[in-house]
Protein backbone atom coordinates (compact mmCIF):
# COMPACT_ATOMS: atom_id res chain seq x y z
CA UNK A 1 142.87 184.88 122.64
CA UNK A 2 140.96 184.15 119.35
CA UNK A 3 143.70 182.11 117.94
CA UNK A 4 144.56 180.12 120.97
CA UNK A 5 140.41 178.91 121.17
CA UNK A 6 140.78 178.34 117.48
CA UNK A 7 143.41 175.35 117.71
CA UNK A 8 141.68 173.97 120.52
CA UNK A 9 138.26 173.28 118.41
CA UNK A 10 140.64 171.92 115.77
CA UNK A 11 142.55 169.20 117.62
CA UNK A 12 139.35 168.16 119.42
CA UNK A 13 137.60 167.79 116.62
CA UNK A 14 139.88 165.98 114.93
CA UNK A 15 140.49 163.91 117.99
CA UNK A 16 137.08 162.93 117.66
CA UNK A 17 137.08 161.24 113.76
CA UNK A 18 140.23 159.65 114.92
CA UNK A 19 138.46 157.59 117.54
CA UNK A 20 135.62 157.03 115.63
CA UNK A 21 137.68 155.33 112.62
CA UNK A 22 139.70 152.70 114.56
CA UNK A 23 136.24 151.63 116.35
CA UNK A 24 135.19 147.75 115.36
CA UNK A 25 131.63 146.97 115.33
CA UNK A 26 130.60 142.68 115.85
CA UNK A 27 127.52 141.58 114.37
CA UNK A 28 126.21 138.41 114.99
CA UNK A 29 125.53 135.68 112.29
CA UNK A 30 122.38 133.23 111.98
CA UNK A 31 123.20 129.65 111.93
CA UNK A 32 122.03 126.45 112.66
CA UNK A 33 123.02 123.93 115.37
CA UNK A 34 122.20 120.18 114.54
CA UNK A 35 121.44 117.57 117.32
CA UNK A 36 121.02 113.90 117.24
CA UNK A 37 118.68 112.57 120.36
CA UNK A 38 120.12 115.86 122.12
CA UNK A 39 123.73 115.32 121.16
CA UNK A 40 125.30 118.55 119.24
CA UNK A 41 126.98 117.18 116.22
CA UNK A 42 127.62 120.56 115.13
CA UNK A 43 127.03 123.73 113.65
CA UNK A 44 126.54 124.76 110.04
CA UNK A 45 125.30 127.42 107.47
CA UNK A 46 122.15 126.11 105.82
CA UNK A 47 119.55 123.68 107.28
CA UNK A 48 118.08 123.29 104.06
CA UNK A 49 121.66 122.47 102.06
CA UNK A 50 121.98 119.51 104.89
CA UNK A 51 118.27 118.41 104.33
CA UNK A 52 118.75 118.32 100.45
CA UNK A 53 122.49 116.62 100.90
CA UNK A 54 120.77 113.78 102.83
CA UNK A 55 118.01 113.42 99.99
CA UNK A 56 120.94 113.61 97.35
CA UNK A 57 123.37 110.99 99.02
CA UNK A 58 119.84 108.30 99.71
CA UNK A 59 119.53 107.22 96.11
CA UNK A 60 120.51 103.65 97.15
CA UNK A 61 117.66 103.46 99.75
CA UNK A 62 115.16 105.17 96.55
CA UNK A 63 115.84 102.62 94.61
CA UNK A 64 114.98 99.81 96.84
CA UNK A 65 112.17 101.41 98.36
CA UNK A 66 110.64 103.23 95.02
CA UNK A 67 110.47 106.63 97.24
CA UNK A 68 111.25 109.52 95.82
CA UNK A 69 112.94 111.13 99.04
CA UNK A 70 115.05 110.48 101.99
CA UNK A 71 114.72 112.62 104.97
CA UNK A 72 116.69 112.98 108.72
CA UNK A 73 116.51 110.36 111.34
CA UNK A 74 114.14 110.37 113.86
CA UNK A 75 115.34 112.58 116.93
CA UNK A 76 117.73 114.91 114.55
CA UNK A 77 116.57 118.63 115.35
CA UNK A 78 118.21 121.31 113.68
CA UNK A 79 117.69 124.57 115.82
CA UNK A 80 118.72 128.01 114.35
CA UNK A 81 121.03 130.23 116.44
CA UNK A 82 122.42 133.67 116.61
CA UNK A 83 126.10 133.78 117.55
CA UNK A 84 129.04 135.64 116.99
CA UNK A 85 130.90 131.96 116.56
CA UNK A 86 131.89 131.05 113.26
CA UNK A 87 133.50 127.51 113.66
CA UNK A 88 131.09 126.00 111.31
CA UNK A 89 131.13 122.12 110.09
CA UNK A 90 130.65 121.01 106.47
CA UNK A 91 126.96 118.96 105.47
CA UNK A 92 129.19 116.58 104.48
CA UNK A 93 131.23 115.98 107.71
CA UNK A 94 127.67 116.62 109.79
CA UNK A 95 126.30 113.70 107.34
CA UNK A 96 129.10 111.34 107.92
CA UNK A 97 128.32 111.61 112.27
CA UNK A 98 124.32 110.99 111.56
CA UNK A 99 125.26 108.36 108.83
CA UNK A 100 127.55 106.50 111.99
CA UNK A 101 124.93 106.99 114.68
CA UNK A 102 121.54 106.42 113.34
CA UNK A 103 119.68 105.23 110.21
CA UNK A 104 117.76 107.88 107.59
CA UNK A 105 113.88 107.75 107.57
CA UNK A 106 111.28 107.48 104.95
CA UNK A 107 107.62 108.52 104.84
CA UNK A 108 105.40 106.26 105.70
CA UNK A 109 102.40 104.79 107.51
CA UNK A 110 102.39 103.12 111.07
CA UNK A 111 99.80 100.78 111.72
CA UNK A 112 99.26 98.91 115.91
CA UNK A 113 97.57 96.35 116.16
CA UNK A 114 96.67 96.48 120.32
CA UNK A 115 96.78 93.33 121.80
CA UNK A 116 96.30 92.52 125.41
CA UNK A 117 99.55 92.52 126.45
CA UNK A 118 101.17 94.15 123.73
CA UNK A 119 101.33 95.73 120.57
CA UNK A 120 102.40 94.93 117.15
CA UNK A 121 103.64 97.47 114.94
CA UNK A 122 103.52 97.22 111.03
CA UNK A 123 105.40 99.68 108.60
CA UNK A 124 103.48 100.27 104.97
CA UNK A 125 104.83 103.53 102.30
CA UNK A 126 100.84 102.96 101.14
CA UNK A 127 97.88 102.55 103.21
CA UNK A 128 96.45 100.36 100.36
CA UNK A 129 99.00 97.89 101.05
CA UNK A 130 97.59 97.01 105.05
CA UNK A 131 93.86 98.05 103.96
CA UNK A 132 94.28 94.53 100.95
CA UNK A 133 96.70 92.13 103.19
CA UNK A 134 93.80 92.40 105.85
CA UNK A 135 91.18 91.55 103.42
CA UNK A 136 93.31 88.41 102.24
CA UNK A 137 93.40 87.49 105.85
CA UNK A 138 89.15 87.67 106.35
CA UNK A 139 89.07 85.90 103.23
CA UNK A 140 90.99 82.74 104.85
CA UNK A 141 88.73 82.45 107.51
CA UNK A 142 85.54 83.47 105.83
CA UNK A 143 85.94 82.41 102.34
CA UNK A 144 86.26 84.41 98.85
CA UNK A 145 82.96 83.38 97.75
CA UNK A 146 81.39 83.92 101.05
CA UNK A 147 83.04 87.43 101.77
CA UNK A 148 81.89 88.81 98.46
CA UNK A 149 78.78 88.06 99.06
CA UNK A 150 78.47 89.60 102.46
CA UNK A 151 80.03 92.53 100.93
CA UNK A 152 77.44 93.11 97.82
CA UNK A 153 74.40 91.83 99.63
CA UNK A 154 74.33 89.26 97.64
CA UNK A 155 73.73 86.45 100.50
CA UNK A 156 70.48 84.04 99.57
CA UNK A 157 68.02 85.20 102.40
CA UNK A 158 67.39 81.93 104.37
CA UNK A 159 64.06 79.81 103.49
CA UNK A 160 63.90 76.71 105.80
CA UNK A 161 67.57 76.09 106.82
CA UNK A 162 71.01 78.00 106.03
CA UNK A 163 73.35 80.19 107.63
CA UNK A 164 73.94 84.38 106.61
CA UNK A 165 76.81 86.31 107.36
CA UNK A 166 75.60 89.40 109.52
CA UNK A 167 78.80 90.91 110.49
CA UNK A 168 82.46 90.97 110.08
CA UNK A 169 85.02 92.57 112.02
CA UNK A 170 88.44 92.31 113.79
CA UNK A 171 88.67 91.66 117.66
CA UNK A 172 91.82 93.51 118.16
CA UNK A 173 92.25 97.34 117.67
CA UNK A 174 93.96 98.88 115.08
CA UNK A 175 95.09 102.46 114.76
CA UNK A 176 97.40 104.09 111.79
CA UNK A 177 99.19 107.26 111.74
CA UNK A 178 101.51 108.93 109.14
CA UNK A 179 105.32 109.06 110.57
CA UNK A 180 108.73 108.80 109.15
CA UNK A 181 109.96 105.28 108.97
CA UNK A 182 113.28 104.53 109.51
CA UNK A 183 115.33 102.93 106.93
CA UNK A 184 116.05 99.25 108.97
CA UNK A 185 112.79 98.75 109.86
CA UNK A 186 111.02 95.96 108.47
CA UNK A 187 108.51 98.24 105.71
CA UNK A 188 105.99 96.02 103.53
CA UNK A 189 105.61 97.27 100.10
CA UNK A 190 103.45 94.43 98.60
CA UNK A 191 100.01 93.33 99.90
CA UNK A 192 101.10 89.53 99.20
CA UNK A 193 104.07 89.82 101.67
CA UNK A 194 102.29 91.48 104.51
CA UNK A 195 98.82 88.96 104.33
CA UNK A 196 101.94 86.15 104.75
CA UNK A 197 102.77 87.64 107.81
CA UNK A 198 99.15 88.45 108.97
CA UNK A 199 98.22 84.93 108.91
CA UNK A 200 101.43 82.82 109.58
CA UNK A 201 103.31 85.20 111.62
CA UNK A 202 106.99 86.20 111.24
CA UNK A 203 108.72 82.93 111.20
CA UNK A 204 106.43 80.61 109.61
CA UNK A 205 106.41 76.97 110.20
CA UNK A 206 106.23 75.23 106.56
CA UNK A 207 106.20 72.13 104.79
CA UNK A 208 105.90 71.09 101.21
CA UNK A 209 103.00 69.22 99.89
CA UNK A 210 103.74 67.80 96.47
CA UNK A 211 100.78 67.71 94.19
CA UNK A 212 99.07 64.32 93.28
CA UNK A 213 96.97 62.68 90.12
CA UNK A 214 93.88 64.84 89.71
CA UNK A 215 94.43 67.09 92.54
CA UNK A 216 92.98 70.29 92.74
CA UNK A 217 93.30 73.41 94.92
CA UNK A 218 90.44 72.15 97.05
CA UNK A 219 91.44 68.54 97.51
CA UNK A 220 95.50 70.17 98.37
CA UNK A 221 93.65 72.18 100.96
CA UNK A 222 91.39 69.30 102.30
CA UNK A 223 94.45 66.75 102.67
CA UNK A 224 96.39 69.40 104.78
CA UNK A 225 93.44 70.48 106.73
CA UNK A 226 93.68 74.54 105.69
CA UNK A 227 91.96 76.67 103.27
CA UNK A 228 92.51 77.32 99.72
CA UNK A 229 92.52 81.04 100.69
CA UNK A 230 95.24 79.92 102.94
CA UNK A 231 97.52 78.53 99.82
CA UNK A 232 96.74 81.11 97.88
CA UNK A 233 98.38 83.32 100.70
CA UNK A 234 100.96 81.11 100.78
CA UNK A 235 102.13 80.72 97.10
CA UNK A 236 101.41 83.80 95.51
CA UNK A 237 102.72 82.50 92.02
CA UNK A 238 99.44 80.72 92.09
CA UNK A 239 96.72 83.54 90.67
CA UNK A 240 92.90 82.61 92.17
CA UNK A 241 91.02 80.18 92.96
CA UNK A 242 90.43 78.74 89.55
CA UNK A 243 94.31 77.62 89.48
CA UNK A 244 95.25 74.39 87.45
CA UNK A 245 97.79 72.15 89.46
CA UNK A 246 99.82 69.66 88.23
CA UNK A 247 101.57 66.05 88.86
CA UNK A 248 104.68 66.63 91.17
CA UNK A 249 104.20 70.53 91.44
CA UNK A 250 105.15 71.62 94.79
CA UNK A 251 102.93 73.91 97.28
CA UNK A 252 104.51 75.75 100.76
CA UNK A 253 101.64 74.49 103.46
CA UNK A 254 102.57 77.29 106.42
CA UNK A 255 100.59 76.21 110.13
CA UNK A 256 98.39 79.55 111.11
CA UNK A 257 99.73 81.92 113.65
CA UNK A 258 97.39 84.66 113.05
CA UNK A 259 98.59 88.03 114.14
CA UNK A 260 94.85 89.30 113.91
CA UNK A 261 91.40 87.62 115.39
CA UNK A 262 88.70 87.54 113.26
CA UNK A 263 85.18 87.41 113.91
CA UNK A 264 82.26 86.29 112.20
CA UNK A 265 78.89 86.44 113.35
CA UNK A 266 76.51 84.76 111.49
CA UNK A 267 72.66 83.36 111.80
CA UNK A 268 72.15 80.10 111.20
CA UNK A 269 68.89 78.01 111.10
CA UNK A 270 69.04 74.29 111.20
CA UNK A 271 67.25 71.03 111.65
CA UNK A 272 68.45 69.26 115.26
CA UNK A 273 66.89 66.05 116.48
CA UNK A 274 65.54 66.28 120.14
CA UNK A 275 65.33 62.86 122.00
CA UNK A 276 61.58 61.60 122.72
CA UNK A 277 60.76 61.28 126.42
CA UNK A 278 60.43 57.54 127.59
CA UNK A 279 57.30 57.13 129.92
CA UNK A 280 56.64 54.08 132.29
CA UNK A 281 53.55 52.96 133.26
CA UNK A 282 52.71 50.61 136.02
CA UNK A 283 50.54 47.84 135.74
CA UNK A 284 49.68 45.62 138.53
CA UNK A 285 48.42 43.14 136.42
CA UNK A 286 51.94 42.17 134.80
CA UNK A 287 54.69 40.33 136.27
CA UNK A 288 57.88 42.18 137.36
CA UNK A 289 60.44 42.56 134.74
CA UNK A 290 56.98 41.92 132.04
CA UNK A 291 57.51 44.85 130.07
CA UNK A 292 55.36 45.70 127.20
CA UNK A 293 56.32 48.49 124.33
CA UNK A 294 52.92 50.46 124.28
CA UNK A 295 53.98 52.88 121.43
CA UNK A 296 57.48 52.96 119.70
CA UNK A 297 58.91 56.50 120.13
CA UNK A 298 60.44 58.75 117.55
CA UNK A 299 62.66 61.23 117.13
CA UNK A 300 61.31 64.97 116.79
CA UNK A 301 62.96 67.61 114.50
């Protein structure tokens, strides 16, 4: 009896590490599933290897922009997933279906200007850029001379007549945000470009004024009935105000289409005439149509 129980223990025991040995055990792996505007492109090991591939393969757009990194398009999402799937996709093959479908990004600044019935958007990589293209554009209207002075406090107080600037401002409203710009958007990177659009508008109607004898920034902007702010918006080659001109030199004249209203309100004191009242008097003494100037009238001030 003892022997018979004692092969019995041994074969199920060794039953029992047989079973265990041949037993495969699946663990699931962490990836990452990329989608473009909800469209799976793929899945692959590393978000941040396709993140840096992108920044690695946009030198071209560095260059011309002066950033010093590219990032995703707008609407890629990268999601991170646990699955026992391990059909994974290269960066490079993942970069090759974004690169098709939609252009990279860059960050950036979004500025709207709201206007009644719609809005106009305007791409900058530095605020600075919008902040000084907008102060170009007051300037036009205003004047350089007069804008300063409104903005030291510099303005000669009024006596007996004159005129003070009280306030400044834009009509429209304008709101910025930080955002990732894509790559084929329109982006201004120089204030001189951006105050061209501001004031003459996206396709500019132009004509060339070619300098005269003696002619001066002031009698160029007289002649073609605009500012010299405005010239100096439109030919940025030319450096202030103070700018020599000479015989035959040719200047762009662009019509205002302002994409921005500006307002000034000022107070102004000045001298008007008023009419003097004429007053008849009857006298039955005279013949009709006998009429007599009693006192010459004058005008009042």
């Amino acid at each position: 009896m003892k022997k018979v129980i004692s092969i019995f223990v041994l074969c199920s025991f060794s039953f029992f590490l047989f079973g265990f040995s041949t037993q495969k055990i699946r663990v699931p792996n962490s990836y990452y599933k990329v989608y473009l505007d909800d469209e799976e492109l793929g899945m692959i090991e590393s978000k941040k290897e396709l993140e840096d591939y992108i920044d690695q393969e946009g030198e071209a757009i560095k260059k011309e922009l002066g950033v010093k990194k590219v990032y995703p398009p707008n609407g890629l999402e990268i999601k991170k997933v646990t699955t026992y799937k391990n059909n994974l996709s290269s960066v490079k093959n993942i970069y090759k279906k974004i690169e098709k479908k939609k252009p990279f990004t860059v960050k950036g600044y979004q500025f709207t200007i709201k206007h009644e019935k719609s809005n106009t958007k305007i791409f900058v990589l530095d605020k600075d850029v919008f902040k000084e293209a907008l102060e170009n554009v007051i300037e036009s209207f205003v004047g350089t001379e007069k804008y300063t002075q409104y903005l030291e406090g510099t303005q000669k107080e009024i006596e007996d007549v004159g005129s003070i600037i009280e306030n400044i401002y834009i009509e429209e409203s304008i709101t910025t945000k930080e955002t990732y710009i894509s790559v084929e958007e329109k982006i201004y990177q120089d204030e001189s470009e951006l105050s061209q659009y501001l004031l003459f508008g996206s396709d500019p109607q132009t004509k060339i004024y070619e300098v005269k004898a003696n002619d001066t920034l002031d009698s160029a902007a007289f002649n073609n009935q605009i500012s010299v702010e405005d010239i100096l918006i439109a030919n940025p080659e030319l450096s202030s105000t103070n700018a020599l001109l000479y015989t035959g030199q040719k200047l762009k004249i662009s019509y205002l289409k302002p994409q921005v209203t500006v307002v000034v309100e000022s107070h102004d004191v000045k001298d008007v005439e008023s009419e003097y009242k004429v007053e008849e008097r009857y006298d039955e003494n005279k013949l009709v149509g006998d009429d007599e100037v009693i006192q010459k009238g004058e005008k009042g001030l």
